[in-house]
N, C-alpha and C. Protein backbone atom coordinates (compact mmCIF):
# COMPACT_ATOMS: atom_id res chain seq x y z
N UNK A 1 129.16 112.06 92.12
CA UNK A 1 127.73 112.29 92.16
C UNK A 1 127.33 112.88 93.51
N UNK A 2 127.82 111.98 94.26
CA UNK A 2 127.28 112.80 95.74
C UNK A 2 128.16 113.70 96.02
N UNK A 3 129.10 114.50 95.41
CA UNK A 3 129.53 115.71 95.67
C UNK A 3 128.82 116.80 95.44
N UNK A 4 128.00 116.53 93.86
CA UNK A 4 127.11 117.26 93.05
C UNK A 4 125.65 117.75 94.53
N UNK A 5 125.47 116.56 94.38
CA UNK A 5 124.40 116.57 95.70
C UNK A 5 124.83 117.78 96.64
N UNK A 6 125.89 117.29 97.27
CA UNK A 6 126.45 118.50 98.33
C UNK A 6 126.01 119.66 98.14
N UNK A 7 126.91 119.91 96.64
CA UNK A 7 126.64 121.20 96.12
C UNK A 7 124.88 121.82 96.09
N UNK A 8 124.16 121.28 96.27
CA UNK A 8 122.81 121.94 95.54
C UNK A 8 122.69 122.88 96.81
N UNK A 9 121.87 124.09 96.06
CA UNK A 9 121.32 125.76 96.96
C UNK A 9 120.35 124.96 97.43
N UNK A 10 119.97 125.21 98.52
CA UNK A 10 118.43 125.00 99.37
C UNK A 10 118.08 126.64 99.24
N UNK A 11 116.62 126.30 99.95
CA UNK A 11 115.85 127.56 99.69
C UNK A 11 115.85 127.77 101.29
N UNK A 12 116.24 128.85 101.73
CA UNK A 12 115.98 128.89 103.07
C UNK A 12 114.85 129.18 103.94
N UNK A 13 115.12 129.12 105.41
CA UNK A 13 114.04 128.61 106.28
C UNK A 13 113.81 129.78 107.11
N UNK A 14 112.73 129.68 107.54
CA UNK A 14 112.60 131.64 108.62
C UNK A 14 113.47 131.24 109.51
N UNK A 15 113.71 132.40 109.74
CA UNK A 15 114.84 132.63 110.72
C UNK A 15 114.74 131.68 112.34
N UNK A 16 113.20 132.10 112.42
CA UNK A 16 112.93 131.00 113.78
C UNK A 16 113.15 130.03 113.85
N UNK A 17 112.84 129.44 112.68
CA UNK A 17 113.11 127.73 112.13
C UNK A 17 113.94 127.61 112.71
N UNK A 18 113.45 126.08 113.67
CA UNK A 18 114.41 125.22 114.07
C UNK A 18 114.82 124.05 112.84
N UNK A 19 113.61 124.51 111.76
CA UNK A 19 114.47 123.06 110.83
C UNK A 19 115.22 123.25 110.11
N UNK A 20 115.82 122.15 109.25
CA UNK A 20 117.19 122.47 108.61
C UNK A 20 117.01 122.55 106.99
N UNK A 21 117.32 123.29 106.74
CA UNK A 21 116.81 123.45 104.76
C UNK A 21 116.82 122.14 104.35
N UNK A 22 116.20 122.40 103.30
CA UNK A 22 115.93 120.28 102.82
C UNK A 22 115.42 120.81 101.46
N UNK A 23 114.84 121.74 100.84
CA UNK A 23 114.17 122.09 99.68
C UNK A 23 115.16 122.86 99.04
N UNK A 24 115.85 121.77 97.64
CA UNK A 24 116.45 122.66 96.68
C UNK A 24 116.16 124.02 95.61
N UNK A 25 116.66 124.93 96.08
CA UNK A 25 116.25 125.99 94.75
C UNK A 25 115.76 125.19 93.36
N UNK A 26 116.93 124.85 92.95
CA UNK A 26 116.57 124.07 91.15
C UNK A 26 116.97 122.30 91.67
N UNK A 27 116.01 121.74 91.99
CA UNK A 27 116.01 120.41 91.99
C UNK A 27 116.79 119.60 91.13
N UNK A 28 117.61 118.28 91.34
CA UNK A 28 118.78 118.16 90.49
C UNK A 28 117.95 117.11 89.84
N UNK A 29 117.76 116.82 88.29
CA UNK A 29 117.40 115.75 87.95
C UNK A 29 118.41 114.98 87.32
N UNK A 30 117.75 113.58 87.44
CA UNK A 30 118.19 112.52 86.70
C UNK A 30 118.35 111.83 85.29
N UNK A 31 118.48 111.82 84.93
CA UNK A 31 118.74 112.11 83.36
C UNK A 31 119.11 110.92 82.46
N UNK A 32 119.73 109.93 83.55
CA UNK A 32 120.04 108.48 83.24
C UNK A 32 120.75 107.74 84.31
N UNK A 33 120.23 106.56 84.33
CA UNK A 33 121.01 105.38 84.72
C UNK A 33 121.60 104.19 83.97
N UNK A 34 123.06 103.77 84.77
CA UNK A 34 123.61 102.71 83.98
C UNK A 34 123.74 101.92 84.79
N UNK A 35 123.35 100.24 85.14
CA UNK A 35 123.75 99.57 85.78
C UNK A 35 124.87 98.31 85.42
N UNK A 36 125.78 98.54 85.78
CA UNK A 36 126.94 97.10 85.42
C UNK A 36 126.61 95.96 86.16
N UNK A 37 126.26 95.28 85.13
CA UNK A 37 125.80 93.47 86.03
C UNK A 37 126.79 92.64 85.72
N UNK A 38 128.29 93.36 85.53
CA UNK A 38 129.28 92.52 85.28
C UNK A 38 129.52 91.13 84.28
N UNK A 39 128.31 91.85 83.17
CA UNK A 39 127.83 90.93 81.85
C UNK A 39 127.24 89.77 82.50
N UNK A 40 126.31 90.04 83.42
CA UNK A 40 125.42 88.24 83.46
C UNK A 40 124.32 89.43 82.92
N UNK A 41 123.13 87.85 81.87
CA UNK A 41 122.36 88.65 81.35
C UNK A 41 121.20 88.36 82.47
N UNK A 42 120.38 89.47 82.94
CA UNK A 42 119.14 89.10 84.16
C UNK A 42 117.62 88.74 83.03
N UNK A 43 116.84 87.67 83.26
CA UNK A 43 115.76 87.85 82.19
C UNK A 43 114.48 88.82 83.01
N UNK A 44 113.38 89.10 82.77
CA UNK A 44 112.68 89.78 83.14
C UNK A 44 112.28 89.35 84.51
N UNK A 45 111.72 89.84 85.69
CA UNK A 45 111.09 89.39 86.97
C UNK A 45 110.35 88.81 87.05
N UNK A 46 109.85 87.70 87.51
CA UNK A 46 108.52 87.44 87.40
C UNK A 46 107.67 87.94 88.34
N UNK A 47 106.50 88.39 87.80
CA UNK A 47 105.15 89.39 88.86
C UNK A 47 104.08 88.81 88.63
N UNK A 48 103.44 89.19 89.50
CA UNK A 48 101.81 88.72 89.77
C UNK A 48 100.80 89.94 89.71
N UNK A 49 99.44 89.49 89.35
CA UNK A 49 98.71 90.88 89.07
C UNK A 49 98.24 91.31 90.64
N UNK A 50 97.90 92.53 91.16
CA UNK A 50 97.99 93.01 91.99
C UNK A 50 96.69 92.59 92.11
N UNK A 51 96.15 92.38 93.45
CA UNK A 51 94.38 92.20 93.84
C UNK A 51 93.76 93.64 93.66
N UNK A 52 92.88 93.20 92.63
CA UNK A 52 91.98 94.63 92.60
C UNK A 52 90.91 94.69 93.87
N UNK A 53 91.05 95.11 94.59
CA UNK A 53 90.27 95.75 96.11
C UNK A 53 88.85 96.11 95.70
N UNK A 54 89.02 97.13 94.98
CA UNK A 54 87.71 97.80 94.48
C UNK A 54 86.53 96.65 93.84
N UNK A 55 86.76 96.12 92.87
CA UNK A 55 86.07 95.30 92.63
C UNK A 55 86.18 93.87 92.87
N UNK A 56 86.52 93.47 94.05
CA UNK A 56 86.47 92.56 95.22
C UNK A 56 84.81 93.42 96.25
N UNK A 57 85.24 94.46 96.86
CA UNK A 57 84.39 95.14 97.40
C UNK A 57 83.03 95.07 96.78
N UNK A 58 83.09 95.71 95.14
CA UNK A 58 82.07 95.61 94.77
C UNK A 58 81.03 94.73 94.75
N UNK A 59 81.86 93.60 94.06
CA UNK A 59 81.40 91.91 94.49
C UNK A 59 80.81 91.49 95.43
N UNK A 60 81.74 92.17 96.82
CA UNK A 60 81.02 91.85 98.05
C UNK A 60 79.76 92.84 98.51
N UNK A 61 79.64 93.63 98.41
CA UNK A 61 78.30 94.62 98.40
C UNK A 61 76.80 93.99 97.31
N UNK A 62 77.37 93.84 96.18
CA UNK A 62 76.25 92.82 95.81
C UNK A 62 75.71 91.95 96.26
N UNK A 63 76.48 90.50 96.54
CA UNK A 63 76.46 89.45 97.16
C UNK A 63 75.19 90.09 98.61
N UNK A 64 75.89 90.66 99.14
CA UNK A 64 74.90 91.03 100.41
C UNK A 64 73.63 92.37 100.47
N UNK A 65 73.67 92.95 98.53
CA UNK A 65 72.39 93.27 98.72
C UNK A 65 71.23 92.44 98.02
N UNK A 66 71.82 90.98 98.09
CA UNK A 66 71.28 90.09 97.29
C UNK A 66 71.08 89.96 95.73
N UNK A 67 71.96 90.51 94.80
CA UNK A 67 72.09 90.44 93.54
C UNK A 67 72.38 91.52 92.69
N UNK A 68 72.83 91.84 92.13
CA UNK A 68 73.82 92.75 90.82
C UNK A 68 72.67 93.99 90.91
N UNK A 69 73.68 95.31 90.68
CA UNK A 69 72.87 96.60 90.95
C UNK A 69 72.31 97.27 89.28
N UNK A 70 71.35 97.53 89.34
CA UNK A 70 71.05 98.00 87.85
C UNK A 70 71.65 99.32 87.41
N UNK A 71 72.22 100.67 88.48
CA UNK A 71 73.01 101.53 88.15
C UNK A 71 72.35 102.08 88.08
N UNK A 72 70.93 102.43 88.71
CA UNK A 72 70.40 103.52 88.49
C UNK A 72 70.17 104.09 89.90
């Protein structure tokens, strides 16, 4: 796999460029992964819901214009 990598064309850089090509002509995609867990079975992760910010904020902007906005 990381030979494949090696291999990829970059697009080259002006001549002045001090930087070093980094942008592939045809970008290599991925197409699949397989992971071997050496047959243990993993059950799902457990997660938590992310804090919604936005309507935390909102909440707090009410609160301190003294009560719920009519939207107009």
């Amino acid at each position: 796999m990381l030979d494949k990598l090696n291999e990829v064309e970059l697009k080259p850089v002006a001549e002045d460029s001090t930087e070093q090509p980094s942008e592939p002509v045809n970008p290599p995609v991925i197409e699949s992964v397989e992971i071997d867990t050496f047959g243990i079975e993993y059950s799902l992760p457990q997660t938590v819901e992310p804090f919604d910010y936005l309507n935390w904020l909102q909440s707090q902007q009410s609160v301190v214009s003294g009560g719920t906005t009519s939207g107009n």
